[in-house]
Protein backbone atom coordinates (compact mmCIF):
# COMPACT_ATOMS: atom_id res chain seq x y z
CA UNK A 1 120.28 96.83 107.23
CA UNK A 2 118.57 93.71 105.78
CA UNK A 3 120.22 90.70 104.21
CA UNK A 4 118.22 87.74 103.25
CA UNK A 5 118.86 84.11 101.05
CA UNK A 6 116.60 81.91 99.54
CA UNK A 7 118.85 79.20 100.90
CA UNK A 8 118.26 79.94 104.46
CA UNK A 9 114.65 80.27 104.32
CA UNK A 10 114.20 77.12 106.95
CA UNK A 11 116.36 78.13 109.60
CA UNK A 12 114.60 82.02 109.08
CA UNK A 13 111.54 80.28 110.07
CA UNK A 14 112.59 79.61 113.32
CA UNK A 15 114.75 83.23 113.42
CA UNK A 16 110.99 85.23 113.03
CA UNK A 17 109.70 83.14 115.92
CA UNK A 18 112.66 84.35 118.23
CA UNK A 19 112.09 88.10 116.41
CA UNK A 20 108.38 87.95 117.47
CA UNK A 21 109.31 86.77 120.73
CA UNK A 22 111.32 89.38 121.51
CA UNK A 23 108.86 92.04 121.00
CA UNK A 24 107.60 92.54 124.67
CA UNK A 25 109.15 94.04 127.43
CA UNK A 26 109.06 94.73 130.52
CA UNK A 27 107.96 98.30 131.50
CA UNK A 28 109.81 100.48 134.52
CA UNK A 29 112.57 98.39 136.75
CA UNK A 30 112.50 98.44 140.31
CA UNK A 31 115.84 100.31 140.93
CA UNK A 32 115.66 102.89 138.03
CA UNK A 33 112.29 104.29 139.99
CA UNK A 34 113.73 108.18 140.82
CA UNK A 35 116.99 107.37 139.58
CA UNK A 36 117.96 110.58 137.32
CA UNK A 37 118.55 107.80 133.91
CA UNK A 38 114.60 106.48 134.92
CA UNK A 39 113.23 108.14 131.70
CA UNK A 40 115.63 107.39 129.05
CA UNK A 41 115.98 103.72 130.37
CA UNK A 42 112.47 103.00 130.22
CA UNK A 43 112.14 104.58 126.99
CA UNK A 44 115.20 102.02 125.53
CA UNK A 45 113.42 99.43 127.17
CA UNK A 46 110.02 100.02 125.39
CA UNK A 47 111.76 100.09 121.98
CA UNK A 48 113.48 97.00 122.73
CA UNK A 49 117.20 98.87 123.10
CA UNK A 50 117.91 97.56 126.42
CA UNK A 51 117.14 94.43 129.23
CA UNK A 52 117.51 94.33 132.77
CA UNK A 53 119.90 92.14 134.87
CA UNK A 54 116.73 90.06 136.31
CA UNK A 55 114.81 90.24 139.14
CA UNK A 56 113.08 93.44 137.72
CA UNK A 57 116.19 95.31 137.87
CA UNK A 58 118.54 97.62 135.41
CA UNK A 59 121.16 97.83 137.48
CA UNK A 60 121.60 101.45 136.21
CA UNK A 61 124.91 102.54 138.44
CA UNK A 62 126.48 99.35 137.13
CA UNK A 63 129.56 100.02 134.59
CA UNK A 64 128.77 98.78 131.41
CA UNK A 65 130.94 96.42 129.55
CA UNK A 66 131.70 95.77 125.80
CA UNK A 67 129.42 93.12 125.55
CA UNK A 68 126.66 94.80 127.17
CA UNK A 69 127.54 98.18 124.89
CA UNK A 70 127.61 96.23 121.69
CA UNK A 71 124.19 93.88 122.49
CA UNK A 72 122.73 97.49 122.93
CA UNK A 73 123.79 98.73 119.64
CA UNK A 74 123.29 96.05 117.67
CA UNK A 75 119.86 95.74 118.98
CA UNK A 76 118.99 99.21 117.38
CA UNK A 77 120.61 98.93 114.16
CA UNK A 78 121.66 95.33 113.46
CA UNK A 79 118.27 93.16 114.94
CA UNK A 80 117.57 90.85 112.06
CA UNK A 81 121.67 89.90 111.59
CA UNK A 82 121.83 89.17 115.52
CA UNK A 83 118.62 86.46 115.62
CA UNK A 84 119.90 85.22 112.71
CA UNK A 85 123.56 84.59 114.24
CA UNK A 86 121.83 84.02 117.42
CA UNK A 87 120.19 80.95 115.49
CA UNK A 88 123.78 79.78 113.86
CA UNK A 89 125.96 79.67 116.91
CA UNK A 90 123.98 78.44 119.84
CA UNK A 91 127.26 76.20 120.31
CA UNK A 92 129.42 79.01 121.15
CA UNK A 93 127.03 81.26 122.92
CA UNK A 94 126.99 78.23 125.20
CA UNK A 95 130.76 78.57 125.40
CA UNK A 96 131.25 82.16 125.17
CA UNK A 97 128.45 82.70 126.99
CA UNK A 98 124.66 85.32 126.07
CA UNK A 99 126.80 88.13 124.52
CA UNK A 100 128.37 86.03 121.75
CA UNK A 101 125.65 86.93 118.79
CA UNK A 102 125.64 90.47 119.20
CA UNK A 103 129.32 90.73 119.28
CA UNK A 104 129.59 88.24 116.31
CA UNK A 105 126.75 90.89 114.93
CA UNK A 106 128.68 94.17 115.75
CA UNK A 107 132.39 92.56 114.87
CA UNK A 108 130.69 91.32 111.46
CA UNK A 109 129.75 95.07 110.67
CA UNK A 110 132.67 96.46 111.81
CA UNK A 111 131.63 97.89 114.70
CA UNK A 112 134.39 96.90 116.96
CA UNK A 113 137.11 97.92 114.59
CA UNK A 114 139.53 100.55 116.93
CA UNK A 115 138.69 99.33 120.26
CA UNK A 116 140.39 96.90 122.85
CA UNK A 117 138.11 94.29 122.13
CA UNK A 118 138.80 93.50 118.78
CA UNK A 119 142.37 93.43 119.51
CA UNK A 120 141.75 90.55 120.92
CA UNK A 121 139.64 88.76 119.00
CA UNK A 122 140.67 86.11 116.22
CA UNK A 123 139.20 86.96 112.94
CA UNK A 124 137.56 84.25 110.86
CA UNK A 125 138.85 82.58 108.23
CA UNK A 126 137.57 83.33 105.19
CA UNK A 127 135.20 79.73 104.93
CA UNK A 128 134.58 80.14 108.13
CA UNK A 129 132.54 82.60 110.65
CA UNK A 130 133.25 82.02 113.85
CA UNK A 131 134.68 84.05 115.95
CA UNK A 132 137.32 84.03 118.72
CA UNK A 133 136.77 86.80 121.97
CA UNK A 134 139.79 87.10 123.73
CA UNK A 135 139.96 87.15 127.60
CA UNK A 136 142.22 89.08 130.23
CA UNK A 137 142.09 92.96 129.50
CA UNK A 138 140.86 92.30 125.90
CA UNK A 139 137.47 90.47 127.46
CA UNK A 140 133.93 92.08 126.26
CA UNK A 141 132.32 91.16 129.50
CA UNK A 142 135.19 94.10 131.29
CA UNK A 143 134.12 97.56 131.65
CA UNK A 144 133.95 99.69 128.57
CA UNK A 145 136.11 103.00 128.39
CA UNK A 146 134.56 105.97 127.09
CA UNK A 147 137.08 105.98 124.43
CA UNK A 148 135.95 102.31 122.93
CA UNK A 149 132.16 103.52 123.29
CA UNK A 150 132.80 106.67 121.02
CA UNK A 151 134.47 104.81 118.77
CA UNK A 152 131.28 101.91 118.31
CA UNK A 153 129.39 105.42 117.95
CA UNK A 154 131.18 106.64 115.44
CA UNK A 155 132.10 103.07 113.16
CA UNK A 156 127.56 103.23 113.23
CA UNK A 157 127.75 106.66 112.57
CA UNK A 158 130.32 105.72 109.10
CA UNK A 159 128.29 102.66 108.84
CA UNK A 160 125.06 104.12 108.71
CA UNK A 161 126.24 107.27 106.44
CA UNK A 162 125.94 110.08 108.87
CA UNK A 163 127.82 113.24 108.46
CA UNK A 164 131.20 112.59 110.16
CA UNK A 165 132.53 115.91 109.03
CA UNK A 166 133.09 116.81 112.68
CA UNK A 167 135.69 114.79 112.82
CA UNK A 168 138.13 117.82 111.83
CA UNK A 169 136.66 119.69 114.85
CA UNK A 170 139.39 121.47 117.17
CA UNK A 171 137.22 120.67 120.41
CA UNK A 172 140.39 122.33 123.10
CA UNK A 173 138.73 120.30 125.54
CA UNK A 174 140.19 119.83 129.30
CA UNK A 175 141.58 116.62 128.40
CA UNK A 176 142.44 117.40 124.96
CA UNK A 177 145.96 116.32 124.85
CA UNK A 178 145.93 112.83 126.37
CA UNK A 179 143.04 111.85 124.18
CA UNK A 180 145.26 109.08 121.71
CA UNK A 181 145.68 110.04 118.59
CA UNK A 182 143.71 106.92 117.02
CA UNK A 183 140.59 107.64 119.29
CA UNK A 184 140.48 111.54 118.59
CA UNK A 185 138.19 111.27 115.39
CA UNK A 186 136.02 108.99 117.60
CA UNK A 187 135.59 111.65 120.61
CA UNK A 188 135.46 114.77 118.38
CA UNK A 189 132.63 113.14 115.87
CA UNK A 190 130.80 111.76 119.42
CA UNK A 191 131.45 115.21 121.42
CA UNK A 192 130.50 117.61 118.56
CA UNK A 193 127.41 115.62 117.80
CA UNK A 194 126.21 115.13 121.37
CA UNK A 195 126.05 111.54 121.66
CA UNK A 196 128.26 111.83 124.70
CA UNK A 197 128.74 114.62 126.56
CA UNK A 198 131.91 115.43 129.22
CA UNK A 199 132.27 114.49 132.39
CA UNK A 200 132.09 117.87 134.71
CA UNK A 201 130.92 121.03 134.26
CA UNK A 202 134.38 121.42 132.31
CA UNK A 203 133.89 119.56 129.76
CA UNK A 204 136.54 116.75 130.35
CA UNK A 205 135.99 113.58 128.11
CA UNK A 206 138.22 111.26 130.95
CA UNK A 207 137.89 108.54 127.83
CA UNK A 208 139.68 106.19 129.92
CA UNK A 209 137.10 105.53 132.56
CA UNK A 210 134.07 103.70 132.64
CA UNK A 211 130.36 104.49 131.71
CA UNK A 212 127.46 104.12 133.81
CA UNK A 213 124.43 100.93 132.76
CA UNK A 214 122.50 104.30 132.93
CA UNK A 215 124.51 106.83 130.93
CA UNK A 216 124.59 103.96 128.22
CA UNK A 217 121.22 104.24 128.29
CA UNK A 218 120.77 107.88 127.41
CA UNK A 219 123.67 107.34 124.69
CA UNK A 220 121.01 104.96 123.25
CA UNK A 221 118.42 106.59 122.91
CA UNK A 222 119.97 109.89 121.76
CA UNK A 223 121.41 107.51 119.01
CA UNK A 224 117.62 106.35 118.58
CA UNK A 225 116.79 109.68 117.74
CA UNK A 226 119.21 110.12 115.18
CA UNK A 227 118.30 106.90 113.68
CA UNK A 228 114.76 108.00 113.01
CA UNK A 229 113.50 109.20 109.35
CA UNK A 230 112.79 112.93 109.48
CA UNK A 231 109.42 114.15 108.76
CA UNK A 232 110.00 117.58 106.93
CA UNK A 233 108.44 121.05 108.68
CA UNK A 234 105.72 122.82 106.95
CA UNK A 235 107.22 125.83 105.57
CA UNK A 236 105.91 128.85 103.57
CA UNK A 237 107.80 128.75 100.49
CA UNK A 238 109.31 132.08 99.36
CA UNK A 239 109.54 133.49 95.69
CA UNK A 240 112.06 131.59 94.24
CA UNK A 241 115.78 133.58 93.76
CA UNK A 242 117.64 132.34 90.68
CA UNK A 243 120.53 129.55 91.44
CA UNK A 244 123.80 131.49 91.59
CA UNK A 245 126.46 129.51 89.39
CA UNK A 246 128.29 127.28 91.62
CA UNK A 247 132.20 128.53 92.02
CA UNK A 248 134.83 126.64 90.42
CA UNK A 249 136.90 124.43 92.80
CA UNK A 250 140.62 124.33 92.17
CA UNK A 251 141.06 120.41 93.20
CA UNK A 252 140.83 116.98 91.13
CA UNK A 253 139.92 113.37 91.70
CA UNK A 254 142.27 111.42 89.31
CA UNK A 255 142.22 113.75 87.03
CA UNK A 256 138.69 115.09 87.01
CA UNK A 257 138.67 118.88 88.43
CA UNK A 258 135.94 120.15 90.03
CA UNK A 259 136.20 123.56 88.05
CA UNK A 260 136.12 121.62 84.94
CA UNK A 261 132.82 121.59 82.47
CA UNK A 262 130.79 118.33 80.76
CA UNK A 263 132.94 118.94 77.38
CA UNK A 264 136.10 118.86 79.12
CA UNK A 265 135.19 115.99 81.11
CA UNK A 266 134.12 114.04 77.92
CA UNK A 267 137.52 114.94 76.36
CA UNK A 268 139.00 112.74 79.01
CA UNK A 269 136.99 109.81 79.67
CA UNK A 270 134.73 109.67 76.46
CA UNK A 271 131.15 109.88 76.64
CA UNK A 272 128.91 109.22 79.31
CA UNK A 273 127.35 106.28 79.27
CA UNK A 274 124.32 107.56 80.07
CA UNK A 275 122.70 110.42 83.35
CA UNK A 276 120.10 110.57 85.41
CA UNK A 277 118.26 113.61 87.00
CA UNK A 278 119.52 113.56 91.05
CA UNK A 279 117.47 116.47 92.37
CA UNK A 280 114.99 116.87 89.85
CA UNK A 281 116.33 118.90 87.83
CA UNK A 282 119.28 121.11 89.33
CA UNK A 283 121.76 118.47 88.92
CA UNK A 284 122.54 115.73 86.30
CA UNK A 285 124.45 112.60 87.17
CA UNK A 286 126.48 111.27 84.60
CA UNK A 287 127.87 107.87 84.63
CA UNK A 288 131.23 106.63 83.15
CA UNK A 289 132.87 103.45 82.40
CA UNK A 290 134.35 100.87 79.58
CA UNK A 291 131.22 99.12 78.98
CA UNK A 292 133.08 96.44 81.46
CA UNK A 293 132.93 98.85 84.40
CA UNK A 294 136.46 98.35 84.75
CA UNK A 295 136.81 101.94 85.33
CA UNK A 296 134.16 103.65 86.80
CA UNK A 297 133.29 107.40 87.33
CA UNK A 298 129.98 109.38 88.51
CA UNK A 299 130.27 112.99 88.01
CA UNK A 300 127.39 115.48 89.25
CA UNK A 301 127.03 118.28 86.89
CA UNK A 302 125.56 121.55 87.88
CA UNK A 303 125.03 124.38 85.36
CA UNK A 304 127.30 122.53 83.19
CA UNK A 305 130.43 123.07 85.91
CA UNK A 306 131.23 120.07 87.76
CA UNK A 307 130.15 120.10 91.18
CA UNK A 308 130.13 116.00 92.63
CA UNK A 309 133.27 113.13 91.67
CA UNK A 310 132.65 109.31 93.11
CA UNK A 311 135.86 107.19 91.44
CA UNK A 312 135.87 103.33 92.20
CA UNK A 313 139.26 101.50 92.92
CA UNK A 314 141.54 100.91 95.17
CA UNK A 315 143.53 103.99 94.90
CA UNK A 316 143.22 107.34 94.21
CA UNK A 317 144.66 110.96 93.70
CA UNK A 318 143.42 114.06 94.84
CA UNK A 319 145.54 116.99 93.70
CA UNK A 320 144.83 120.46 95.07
CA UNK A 321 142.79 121.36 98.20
CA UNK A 322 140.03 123.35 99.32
CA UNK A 323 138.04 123.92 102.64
CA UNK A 324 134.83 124.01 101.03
CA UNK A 325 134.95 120.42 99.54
CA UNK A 326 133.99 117.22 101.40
CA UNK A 327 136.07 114.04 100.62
CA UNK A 328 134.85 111.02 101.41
CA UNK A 329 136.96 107.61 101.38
CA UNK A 330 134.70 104.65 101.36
CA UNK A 331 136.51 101.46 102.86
CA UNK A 332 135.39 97.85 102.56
CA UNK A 333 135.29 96.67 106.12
CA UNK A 334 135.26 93.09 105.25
CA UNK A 335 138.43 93.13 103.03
CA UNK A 336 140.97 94.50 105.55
CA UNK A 337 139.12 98.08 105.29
CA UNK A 338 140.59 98.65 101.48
CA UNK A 339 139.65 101.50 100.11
CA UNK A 340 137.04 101.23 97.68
CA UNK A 341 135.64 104.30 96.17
CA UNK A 342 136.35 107.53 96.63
CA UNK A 343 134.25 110.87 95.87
CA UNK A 344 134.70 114.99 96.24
CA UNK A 345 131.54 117.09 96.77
CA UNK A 346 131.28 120.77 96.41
CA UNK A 347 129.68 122.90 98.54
CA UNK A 348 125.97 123.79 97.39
CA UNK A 349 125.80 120.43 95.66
CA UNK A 350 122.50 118.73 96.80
CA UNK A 351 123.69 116.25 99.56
CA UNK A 352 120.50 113.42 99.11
CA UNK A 353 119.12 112.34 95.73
CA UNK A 354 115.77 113.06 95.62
CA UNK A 355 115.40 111.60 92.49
CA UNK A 356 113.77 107.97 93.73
CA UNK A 357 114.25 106.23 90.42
CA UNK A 358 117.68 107.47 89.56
CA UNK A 359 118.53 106.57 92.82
CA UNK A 360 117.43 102.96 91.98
CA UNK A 361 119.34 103.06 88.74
CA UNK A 362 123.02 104.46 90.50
CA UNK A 363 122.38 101.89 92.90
CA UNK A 364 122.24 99.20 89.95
CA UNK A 365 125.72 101.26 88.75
CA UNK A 366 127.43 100.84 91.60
CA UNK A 367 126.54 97.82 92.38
CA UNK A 368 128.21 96.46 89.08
CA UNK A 369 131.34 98.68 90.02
CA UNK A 370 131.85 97.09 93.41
CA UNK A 371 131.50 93.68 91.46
CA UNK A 372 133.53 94.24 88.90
CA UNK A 373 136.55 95.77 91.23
CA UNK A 374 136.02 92.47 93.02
CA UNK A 375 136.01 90.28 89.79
CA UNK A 376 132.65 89.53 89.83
CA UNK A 377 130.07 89.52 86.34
CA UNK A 378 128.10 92.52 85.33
CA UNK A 379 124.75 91.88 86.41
CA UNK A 380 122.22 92.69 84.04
CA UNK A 381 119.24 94.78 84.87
CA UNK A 382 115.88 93.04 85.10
CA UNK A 383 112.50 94.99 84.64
CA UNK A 384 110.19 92.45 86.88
CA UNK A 385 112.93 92.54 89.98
CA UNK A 386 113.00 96.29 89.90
CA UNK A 387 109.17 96.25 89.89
CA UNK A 388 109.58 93.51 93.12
CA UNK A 389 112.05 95.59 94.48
CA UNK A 390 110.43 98.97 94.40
CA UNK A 391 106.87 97.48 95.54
CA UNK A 392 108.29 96.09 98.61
CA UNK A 393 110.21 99.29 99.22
CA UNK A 394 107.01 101.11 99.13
CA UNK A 395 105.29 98.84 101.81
CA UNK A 396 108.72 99.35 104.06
CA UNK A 397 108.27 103.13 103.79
CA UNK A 398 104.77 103.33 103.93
CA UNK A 399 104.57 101.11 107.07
CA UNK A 400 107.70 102.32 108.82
CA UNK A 401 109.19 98.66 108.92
CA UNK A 402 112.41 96.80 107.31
CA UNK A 403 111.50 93.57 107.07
CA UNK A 404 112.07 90.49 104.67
CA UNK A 405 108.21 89.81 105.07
CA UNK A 406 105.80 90.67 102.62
CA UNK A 407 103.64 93.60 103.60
CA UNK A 408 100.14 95.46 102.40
CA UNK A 409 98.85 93.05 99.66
CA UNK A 410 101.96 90.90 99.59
CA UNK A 411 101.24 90.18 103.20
CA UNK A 412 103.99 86.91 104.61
CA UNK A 413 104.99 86.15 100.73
CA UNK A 414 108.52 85.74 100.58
CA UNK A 415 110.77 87.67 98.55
CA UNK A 416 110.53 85.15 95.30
CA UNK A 417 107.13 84.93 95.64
CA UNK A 418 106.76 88.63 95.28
CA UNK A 419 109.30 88.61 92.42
CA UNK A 420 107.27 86.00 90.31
CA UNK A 421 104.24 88.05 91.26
CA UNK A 422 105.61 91.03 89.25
CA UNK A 423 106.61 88.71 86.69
CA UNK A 424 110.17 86.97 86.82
CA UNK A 425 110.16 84.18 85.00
CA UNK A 426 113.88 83.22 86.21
CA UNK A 427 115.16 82.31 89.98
CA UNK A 428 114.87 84.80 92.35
CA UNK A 429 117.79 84.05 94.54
CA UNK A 430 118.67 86.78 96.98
CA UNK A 431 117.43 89.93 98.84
CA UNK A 432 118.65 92.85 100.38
CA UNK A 433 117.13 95.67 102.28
CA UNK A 434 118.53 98.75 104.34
CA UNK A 435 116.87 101.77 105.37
CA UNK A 436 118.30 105.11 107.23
CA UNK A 437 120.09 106.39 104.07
CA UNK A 438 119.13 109.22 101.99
CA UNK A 439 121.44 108.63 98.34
CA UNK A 440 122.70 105.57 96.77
CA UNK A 441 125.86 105.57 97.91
CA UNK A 442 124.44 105.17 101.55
CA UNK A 443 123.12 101.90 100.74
CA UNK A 444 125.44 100.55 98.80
CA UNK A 445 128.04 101.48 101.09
CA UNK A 446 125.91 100.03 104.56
CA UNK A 447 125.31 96.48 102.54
CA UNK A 448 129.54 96.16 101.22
CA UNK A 449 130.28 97.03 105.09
CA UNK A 450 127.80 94.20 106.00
CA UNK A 451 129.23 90.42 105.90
CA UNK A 452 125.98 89.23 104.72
CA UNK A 453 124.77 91.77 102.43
CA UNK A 454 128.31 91.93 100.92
CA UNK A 455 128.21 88.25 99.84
CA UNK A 456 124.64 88.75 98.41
CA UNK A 457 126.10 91.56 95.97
CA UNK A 458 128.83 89.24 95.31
CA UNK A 459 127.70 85.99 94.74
CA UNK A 460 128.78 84.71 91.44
CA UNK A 461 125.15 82.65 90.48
CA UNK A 462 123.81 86.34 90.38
CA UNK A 463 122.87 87.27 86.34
CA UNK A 464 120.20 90.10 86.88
CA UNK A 465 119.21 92.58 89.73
CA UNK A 466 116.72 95.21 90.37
CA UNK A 467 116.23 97.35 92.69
CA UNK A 468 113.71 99.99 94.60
CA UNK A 469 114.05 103.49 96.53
CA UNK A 470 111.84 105.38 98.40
CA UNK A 471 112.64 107.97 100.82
CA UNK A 472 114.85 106.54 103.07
CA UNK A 473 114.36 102.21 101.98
CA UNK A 474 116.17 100.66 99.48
CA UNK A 475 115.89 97.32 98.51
CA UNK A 476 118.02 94.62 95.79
CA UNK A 477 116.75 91.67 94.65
CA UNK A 478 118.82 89.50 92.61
CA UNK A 479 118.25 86.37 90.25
CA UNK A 480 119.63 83.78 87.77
């Protein structure tokens, strides 16, 4: 994920330098050379994942600590954020010591939340965003226990929109009934998914002790993997069976039943304001709301039955249950995790929009939700940003880069620039970007659980927005 302001454009200058210089590395350390983690540490290494300790070395039997876990994960997932805080707080790194922007970078995203560390860290203020590491047992530079690395995992894995369903797994491993009860999600989600595997031929987790510099390493890049867009398998299509009709679900989302039809959905929150194809053509996303968006409803219909419910606010009731229906809480990690939106999904529904400009459009729609619910202004939507936004999307996609920087034939123009080059006439005054999710709700949700990217949706000098999807890139670009 991508935040950018016009504002900081001087000291971003000097951030792409420090990007740029970052780009080579050093290839095969002395001491990983027939070690069993040689391959996957030289492989984090070439993609910029990991450093060594100095003298050409990895250190690879070396426990890892917090610090060192969270600089690795924030290198894959959070780069542009850590140069830029790297650029900001060259005070306290000197203090703190090298660590202190990437655990700035992962605390900021919520990375941390759950583990020692962050117990022991003093949150900023709200004009302020510094913060405070503790020391003792709560210090990043200590080993890091299994438990606290699964739990990083899985706050990316939220973060980032992956399927946590596994967290309901029963996994009956060795160790199964000392894991705590706030890690288990963490271990389950990390186990199930084979980010990290047990200890002995058992299984055990042993969450409590220490990881390996090495077994990091493999964590990393099996998280690299993951991270990567997928490039879809040449398949013989079969002829076509029809689309059985989805079965009814017997559970609501205030109010709205997933066994109920468009009509009856009308007859209790009026008319949609208006839909958008989300898979062309299968399913129909209507929007709801007062005009105001100070309620706010999506609701996927499928052969007129309603199949997908996303509510925004800050609480909810679901009445009824079913095993076949995913709910999803989506939690604002900047404002004390509150609850934000919530949404049921029926099984069959179509789990990514492939719809690029609806997408675009439910972005726009819940964008103005998430404002409104935070008592911000509409925003209104503007033709020539959604033209800057989608262009620049397209050069993301279609060079397998997120980046702030112009690409193709808008090659090192800044975001305004490009936006007056498709024709804004007004101040183009903000940017975001974000890549790795597959529906609208992805990237909304990655930018509000991004301190940055949060303030950019946010910011009350922000009149118009538009905004561009394709395959897995989104960007918004905002003016006044």
């Amino acid at each position: 994920m991508k935040k950018y302001k016009r504002v900081a454009f001087a000291a971003l200058a000097v951030i792409m330098i420090l990007a740029m210089a970052s780009t080579t590395f050093a290839a095969n350390f002395s001491d990983t050379k027939g070690h069993w983690s040689e391959g996957y540490v030289d492989k984090a290494n070439s993609n910029g994942l990991v450093n060594g300790v100095g003298d050409g070395k990895f250190n690879p039997d070396a426990t890892v600590s917090a610090a060192e876990w969270a600089t690795m994960a924030v290198n894959l997932f959070y780069a542009e954020e850590r140069d830029i805080n790297h650029s900001l707080y060259q005070q306290q790194t000197a203090v703190y010591g090298w660590w202190y922007p990437a655990m700035v970078t992962a605390a900021d995203a919520g990375l941390l939340d759950g583990t020692i560390v962050i117990q022991g860290a003093a949150t900023p203020e709200k004009n302020q965003s510094v913060w405070g590491f503790g020391s003792g047992k709560f210090s990043p530079t200590l080993p890091m226990s299994r438990y606290d690395m699964a739990q990083v995992i899985y706050n990316l894995a939220v973060a980032q929109d992956w399927d946590t369903s596994t967290t309901n797994n029963a996994l009956k491993l060795p160790d199964d009934a000392s894991i705590p009860t706030s890690y288990r999600p963490a271990v389950n989600y990390c186990y199930t998914a084979g980010f990290i595997t047990g200890t002995d031929s058992k299984g055990t987790f042993a969450g409590s002790s220490s990881m390996t510099r090495g077994s990091a390493a493999v964590v990393l890049c099996r998280l690299f993997d993951a991270a990567q867009p997928e490039t879809p398998t040449p398949t013989i299509t079969p002829t076509p069976t029809p689309t059985p009709t989805p079965v009814a679900e017997d559970i609501s989302l205030n109010g709205i039943s997933l066994s109920a039809t468009l009509t009856e959905v009308n007859n209790i929150l009026g008319d949609a304001k208006t839909s958008y194809d989300y898979d062309n053509g299968t399913t129909t996303m209507a929007v709801y709301h007062d005009g105001g968006y100070g309620f706010f409803f999506l609701v996927g219909f499928k052969d007129d039955l309603v199949q997908y419910i996303y509510a925004v606010g800050r609480s909810h009731t679901i009445d009824g249950s079913s095993t076949t229906v995913r709910k999803t809480e989506y939690t604002d990690s900047n404002d004390g995790g509150k609850t934000y939106a919530v949404s049921l999904l029926a099984n069959g529904f179509a789990s990514r929009c492939s719809n690029e400009a609806s997408s675009e459009k439910l972005v726009y729609e819940l964008t103005n939700a998430f404002r409104v619910l935070n008592g911000a202004s509409v925003l209104s939507w503007d033709d020539a940003l959604g033209r800057a936004a989608h262009d620049h999307t397209q050069n993301m996609f279609d060079f397998q880069k997120l980046t702030h920087d112009g690409l193709g034939t808008s090659e090192g123009k800044e975001f305004w620039v490009r936006a007056t080059d498709a024709g804004y006439t007004g101040f183009a005054a903000g940017e975001n970007c974000s890549m790795g999710h597959y529906t609208p709700f992805g990237f909304v949700n990655s930018w509000i659980n991004s301190k940055g990217h949060r303030s950019n949706m946010l910011a009350d000098s922000h009149k118009y927005m538009g905004v561009g999807v394709v395959g897995n890139y989104s960007t918004q670009v905002f003016g006044h």
